[in-house]
N, C-alpha and C. Protein backbone atom coordinates (compact mmCIF):
# COMPACT_ATOMS: atom_id res chain seq x y z
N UNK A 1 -10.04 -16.74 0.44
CA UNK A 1 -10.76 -15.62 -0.14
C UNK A 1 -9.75 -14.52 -0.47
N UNK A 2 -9.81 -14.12 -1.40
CA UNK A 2 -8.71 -13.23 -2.20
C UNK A 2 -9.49 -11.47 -1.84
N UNK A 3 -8.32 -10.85 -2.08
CA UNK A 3 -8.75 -9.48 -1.66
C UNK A 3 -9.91 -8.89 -2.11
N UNK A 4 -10.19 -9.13 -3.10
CA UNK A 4 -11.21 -8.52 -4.12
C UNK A 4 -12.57 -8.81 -3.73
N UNK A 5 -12.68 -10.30 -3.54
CA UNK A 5 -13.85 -11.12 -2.74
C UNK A 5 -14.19 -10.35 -1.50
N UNK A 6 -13.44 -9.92 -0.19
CA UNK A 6 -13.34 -9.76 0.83
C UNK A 6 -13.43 -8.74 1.13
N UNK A 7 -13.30 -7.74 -0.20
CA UNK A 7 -13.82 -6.11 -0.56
C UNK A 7 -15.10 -6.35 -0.68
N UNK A 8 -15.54 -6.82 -2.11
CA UNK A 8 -17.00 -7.03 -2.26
C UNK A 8 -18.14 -7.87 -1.06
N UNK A 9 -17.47 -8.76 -0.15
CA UNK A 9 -18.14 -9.20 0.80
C UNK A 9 -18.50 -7.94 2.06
N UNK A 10 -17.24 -7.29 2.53
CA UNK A 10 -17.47 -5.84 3.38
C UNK A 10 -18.65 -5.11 2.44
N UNK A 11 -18.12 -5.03 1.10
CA UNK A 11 -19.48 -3.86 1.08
C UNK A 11 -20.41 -4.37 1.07
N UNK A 12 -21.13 -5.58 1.25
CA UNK A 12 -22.65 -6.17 1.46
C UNK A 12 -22.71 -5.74 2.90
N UNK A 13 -22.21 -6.17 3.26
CA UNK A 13 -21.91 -5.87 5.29
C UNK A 13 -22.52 -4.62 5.27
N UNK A 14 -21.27 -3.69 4.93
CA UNK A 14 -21.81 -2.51 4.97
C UNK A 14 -22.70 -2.03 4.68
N UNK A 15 -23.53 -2.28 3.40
CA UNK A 15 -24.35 -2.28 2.98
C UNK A 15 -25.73 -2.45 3.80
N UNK A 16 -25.72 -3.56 4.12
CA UNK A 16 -26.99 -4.35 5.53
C UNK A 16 -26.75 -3.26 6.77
N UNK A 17 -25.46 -2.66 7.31
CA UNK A 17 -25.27 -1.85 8.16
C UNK A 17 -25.35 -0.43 8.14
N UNK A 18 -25.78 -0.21 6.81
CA UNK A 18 -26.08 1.24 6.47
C UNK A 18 -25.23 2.07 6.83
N UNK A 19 -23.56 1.35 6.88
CA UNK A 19 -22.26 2.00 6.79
C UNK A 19 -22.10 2.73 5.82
N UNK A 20 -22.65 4.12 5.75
CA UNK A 20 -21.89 4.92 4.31
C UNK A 20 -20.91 5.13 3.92
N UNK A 21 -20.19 5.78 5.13
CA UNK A 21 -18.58 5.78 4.87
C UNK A 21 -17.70 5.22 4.46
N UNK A 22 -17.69 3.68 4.97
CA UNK A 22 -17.65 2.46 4.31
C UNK A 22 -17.76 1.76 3.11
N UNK A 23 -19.51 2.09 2.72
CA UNK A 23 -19.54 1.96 1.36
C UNK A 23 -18.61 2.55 0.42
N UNK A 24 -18.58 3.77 0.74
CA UNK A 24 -18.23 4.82 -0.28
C UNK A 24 -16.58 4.63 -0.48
N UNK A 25 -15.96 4.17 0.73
CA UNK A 25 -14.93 3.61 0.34
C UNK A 25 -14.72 2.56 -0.39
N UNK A 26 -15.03 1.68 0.31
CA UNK A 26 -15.05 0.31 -0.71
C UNK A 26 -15.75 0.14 -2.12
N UNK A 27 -16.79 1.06 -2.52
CA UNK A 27 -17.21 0.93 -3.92
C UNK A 27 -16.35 2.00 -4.33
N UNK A 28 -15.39 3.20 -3.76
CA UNK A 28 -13.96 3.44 -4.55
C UNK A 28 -13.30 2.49 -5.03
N UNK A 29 -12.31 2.05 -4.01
CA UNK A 29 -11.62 0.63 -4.45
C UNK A 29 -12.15 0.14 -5.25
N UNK A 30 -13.08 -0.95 -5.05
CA UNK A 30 -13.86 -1.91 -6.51
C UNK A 30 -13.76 -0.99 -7.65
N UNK A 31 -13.71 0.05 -7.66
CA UNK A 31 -14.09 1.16 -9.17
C UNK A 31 -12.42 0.96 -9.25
N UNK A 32 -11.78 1.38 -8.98
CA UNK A 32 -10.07 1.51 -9.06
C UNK A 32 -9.79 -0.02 -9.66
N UNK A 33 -10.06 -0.83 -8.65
CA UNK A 33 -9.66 -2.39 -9.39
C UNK A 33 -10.55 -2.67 -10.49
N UNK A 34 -11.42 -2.63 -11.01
CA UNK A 34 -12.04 -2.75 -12.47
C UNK A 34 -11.21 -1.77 -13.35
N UNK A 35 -11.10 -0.53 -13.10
CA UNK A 35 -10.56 0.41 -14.02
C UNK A 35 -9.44 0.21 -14.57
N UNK A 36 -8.49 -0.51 -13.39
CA UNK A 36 -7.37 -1.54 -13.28
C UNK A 36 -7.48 -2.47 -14.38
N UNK A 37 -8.45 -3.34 -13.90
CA UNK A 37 -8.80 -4.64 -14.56
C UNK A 37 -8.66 -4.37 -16.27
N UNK A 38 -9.61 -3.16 -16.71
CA UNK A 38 -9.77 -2.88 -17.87
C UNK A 38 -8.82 -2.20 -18.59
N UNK A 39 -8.19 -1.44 -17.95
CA UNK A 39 -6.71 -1.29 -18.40
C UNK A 39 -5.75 -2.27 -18.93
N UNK A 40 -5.41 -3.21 -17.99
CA UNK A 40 -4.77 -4.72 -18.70
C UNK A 40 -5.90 -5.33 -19.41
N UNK A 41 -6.17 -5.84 -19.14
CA UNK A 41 -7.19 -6.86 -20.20
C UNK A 41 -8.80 -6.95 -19.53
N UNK A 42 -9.76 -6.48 -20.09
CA UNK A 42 -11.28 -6.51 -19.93
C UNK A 42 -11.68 -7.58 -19.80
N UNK A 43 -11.06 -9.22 -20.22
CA UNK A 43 -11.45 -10.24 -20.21
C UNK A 43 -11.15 -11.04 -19.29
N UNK A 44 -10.26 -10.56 -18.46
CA UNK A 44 -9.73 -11.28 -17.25
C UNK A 44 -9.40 -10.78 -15.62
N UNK A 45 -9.48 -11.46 -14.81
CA UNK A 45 -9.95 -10.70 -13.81
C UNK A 45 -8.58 -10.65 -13.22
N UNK A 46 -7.90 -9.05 -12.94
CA UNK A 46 -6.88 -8.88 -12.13
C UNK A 46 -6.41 -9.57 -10.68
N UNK A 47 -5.29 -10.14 -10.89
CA UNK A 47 -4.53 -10.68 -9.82
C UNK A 47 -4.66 -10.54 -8.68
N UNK A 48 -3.90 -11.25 -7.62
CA UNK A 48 -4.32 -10.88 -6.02
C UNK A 48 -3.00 -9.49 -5.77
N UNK A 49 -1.93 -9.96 -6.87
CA UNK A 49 -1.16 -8.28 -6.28
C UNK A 49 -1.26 -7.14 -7.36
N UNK A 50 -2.13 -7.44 -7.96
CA UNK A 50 -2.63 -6.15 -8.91
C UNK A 50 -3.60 -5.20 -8.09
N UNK A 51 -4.44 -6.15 -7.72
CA UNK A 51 -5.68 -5.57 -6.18
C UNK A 51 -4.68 -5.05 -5.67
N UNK A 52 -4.17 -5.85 -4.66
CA UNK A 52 -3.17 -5.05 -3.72
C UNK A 52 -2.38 -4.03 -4.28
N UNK A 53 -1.87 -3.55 -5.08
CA UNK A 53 -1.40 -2.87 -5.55
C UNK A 53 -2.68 -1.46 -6.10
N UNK A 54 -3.55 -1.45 -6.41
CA UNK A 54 -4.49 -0.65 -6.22
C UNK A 54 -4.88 -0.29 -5.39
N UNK A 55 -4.96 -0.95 -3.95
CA UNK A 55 -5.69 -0.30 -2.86
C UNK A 55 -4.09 0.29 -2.41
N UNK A 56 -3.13 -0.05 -2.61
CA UNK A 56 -1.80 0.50 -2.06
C UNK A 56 -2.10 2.13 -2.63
N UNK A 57 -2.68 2.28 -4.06
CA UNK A 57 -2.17 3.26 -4.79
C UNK A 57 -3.57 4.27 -4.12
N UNK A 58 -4.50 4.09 -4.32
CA UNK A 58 -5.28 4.81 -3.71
C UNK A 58 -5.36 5.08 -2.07
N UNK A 59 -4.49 4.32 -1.19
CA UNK A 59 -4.26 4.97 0.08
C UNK A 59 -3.14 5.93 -0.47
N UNK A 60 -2.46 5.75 -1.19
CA UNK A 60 -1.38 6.95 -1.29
C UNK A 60 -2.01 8.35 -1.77
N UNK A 61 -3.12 8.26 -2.63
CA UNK A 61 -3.72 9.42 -2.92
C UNK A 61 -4.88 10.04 -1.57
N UNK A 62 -4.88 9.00 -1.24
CA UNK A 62 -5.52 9.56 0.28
C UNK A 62 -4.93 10.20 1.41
N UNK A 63 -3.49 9.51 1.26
CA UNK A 63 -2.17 10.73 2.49
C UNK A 63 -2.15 11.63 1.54
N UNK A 64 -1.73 11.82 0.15
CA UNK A 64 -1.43 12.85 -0.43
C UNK A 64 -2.24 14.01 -0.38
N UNK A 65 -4.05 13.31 -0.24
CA UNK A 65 -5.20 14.41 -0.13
C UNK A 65 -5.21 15.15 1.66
N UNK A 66 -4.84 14.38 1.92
CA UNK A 66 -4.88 14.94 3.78
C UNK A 66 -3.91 15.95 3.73
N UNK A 67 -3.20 15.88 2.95
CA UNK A 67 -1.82 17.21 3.10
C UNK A 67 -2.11 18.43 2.40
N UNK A 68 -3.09 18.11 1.66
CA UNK A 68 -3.46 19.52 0.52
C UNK A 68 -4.84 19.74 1.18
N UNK A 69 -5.63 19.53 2.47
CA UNK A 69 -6.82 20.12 2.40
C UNK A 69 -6.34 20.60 4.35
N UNK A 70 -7.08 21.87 4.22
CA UNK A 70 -6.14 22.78 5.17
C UNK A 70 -7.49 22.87 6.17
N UNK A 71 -8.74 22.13 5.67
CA UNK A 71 -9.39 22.10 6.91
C UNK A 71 -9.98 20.79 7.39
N UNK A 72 -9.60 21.39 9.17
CA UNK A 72 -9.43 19.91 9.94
C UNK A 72 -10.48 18.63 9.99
N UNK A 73 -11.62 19.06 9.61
CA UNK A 73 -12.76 18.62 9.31
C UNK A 73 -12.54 17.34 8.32
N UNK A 74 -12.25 17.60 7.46
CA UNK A 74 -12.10 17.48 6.06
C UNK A 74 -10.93 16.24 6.09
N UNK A 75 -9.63 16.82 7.24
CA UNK A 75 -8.80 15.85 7.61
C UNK A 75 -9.18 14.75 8.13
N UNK A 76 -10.08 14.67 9.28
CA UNK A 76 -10.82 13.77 10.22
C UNK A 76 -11.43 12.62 9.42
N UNK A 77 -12.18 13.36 8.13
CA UNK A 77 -12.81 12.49 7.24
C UNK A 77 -11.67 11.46 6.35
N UNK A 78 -10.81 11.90 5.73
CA UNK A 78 -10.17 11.43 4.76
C UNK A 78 -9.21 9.93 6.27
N UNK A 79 -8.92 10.86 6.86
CA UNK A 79 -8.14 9.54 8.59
C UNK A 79 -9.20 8.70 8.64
N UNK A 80 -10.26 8.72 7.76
CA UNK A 80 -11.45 7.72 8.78
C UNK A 80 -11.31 6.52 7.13
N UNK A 81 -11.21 7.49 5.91
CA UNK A 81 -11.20 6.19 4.86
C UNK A 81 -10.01 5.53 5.07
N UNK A 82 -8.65 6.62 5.28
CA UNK A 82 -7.80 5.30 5.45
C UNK A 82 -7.57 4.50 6.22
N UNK A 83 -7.96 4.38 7.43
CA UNK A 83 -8.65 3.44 8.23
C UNK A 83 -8.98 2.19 7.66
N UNK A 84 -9.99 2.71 6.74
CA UNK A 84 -10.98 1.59 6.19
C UNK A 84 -10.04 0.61 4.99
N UNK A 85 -9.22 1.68 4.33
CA UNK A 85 -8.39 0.73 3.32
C UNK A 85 -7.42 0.66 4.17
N UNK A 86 -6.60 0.67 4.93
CA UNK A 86 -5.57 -0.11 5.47
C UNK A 86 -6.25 -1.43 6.45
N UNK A 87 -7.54 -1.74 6.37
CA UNK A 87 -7.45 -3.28 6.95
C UNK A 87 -7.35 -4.11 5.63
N UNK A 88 -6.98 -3.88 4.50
CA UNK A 88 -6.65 -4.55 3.26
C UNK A 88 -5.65 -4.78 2.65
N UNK A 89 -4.84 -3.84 3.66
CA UNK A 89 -3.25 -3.59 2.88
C UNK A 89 -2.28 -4.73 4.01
N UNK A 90 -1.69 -5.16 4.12
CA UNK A 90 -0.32 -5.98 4.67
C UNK A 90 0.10 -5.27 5.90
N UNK A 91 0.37 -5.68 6.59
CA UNK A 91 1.22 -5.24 8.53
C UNK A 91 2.13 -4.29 7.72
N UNK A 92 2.60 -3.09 8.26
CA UNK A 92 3.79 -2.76 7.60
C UNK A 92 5.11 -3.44 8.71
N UNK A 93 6.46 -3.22 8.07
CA UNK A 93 7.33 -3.73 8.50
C UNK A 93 8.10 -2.86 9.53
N UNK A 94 8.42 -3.04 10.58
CA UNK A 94 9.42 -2.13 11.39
C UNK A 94 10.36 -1.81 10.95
N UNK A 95 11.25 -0.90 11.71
CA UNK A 95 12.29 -0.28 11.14
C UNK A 95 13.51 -1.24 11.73
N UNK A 96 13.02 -2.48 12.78
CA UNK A 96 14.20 -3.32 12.71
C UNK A 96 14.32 -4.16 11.86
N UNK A 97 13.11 -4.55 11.85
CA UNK A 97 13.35 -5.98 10.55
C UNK A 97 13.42 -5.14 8.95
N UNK A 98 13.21 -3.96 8.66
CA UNK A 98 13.87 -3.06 7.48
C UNK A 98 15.16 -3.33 7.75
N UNK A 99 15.84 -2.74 9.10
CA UNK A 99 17.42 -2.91 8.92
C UNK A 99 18.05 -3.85 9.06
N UNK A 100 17.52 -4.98 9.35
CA UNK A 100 18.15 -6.38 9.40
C UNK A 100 18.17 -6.64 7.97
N UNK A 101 16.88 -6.40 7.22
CA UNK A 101 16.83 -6.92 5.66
C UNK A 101 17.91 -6.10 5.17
N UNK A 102 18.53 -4.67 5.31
CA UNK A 102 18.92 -3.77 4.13
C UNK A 102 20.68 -4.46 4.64
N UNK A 103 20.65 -4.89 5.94
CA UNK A 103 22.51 -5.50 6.47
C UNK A 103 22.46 -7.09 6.02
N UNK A 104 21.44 -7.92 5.68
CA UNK A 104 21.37 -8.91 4.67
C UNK A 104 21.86 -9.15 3.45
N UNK A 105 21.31 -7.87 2.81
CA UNK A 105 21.97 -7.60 1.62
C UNK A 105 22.53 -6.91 1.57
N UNK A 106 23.41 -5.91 1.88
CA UNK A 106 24.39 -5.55 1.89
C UNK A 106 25.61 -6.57 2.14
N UNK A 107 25.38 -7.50 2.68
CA UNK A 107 26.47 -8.40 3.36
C UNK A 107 26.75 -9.89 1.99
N UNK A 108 25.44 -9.66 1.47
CA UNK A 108 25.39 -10.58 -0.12
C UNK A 108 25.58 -10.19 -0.99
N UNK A 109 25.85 -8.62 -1.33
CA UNK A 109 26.64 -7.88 -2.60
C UNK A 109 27.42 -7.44 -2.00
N UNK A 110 28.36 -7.05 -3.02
CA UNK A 110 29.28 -5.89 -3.32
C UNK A 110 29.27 -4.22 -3.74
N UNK A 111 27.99 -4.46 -4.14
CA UNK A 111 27.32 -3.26 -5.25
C UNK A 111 26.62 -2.63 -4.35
N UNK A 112 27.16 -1.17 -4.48
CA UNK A 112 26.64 -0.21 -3.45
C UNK A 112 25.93 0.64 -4.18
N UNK A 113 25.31 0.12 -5.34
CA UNK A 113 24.55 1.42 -6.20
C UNK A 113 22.93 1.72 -5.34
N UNK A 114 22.81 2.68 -5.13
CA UNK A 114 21.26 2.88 -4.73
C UNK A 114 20.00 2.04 -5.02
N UNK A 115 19.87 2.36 -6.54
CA UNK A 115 18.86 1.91 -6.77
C UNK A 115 18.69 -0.60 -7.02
N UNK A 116 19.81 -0.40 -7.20
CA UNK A 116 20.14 -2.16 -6.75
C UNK A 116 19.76 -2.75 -5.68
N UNK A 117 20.24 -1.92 -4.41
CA UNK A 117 19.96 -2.20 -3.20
C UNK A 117 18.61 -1.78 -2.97
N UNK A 118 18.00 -1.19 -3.31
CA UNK A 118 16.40 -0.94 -2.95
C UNK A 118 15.92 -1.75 -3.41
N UNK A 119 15.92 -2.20 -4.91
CA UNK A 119 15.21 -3.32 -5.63
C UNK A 119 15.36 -4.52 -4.68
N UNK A 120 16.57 -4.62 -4.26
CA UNK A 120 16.75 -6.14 -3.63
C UNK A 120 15.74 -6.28 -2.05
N UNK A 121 16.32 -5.06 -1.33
CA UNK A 121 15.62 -4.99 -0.07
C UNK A 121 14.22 -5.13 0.17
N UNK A 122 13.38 -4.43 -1.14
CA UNK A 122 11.77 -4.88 -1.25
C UNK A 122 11.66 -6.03 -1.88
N UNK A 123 12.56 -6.36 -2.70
CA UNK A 123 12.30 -7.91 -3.12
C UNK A 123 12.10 -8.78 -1.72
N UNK A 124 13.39 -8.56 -1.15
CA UNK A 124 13.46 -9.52 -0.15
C UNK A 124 12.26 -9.18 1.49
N UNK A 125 11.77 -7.82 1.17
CA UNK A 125 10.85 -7.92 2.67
C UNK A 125 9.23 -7.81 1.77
N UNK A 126 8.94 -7.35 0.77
CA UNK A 126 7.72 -7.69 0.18
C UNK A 126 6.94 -6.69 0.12
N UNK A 127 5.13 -6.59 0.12
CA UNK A 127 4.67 -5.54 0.01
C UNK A 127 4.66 -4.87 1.45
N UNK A 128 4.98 -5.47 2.33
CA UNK A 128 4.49 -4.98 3.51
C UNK A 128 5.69 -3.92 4.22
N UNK A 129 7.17 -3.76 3.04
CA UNK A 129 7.78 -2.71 3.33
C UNK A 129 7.47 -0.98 2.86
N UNK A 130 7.98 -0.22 3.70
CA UNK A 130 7.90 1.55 3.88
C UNK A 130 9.01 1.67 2.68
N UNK A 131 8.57 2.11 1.51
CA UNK A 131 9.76 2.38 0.32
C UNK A 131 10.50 3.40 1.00
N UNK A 132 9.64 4.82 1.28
CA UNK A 132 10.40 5.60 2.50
C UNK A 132 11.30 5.47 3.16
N UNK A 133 10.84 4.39 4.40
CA UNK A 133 11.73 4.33 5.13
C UNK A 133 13.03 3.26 4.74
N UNK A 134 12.62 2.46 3.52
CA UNK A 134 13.64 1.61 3.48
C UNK A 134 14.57 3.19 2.39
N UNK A 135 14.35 3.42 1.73
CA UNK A 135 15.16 4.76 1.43
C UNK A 135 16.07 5.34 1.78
N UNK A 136 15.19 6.15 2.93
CA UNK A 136 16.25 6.59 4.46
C UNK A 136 17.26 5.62 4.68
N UNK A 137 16.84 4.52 5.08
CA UNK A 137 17.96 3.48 5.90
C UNK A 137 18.96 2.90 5.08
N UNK A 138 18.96 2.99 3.67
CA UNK A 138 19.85 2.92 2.47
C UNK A 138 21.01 3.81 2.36
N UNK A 139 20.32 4.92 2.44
CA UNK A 139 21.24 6.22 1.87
C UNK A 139 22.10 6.12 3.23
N UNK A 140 21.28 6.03 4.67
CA UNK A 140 21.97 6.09 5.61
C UNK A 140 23.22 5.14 5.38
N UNK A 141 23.24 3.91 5.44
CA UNK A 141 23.61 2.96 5.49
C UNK A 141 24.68 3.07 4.11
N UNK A 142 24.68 3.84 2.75
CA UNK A 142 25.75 3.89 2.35
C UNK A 142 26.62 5.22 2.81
N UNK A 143 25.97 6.26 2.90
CA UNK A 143 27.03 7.54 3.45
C UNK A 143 27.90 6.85 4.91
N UNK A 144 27.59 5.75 5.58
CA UNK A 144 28.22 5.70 6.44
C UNK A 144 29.69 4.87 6.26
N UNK A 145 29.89 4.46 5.40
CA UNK A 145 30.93 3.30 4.65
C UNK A 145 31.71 4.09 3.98
């Protein structure tokens, strides 16, 4: 069952459970991945990392909204959707197995350009890496050489 399925199956759940909060999340998402959908092509139904990549993008507008609303209330609420979309998103990766991946490749190039080595390091650990933190551990990792 692909992400999209497993969205639309929770919100029946929810639905029968008279989970609002829930709903209201998950018929976000579904609205984001159609809007998605219709953006590339109306006739075909978006990918399993196009989804993922939508619910990625709308938890990011959800940390971004927790930082601009200054009452705590308001915070409590927005911590409770992302909750709900991060059981959809991938484990994230630690900061050891980040630095094992970024001394991998470093040890398979030569090329110390920034943006090379980032491309490679998420190539090689996937969606389930911190661009952030693999960032940090880059820059670290060349100022120290």
């Amino acid at each position: 069952m692909g992400t999209r399925e497993k969205l639309s199956e929770d919100l029946k759940t929810a639905m029968k459970a008279r989970d609002q909060k829930t709903m209201s999340v998950l018929r976000m998402i579904l609205s984001e991945v159609k809007y998605a959908q219709s953006a590339v092509n109306i006739h075909e139904e978006l990918d399993e990392a196009g989804v993922m990549k939508v619910v990625a993008s709308y938890q990011k507008k959800l940390l971004k909204a927790v930082d601009e609303f200054p009452d705590a209330e308001k915070k409590a609420e927005i911590h409770k959707e992302i909750e709900v979309v991060e059981r959809y998103l991938p484990k994230k990766i630690g900061p050891e197995e980040t630095a094992r991946a970024i001394e991998a490749v470093f040890a398979s190039t030569t090329d110390r350009t920034f943006g090379v080595l980032m491309k490679q390091v998420l190539a090689q650990l996937g969606g389930g890496a911190d661009g952030k933190m693999v960032s940090e551990l880059i820059k670290k990792r060349i100022e120290a050489k």
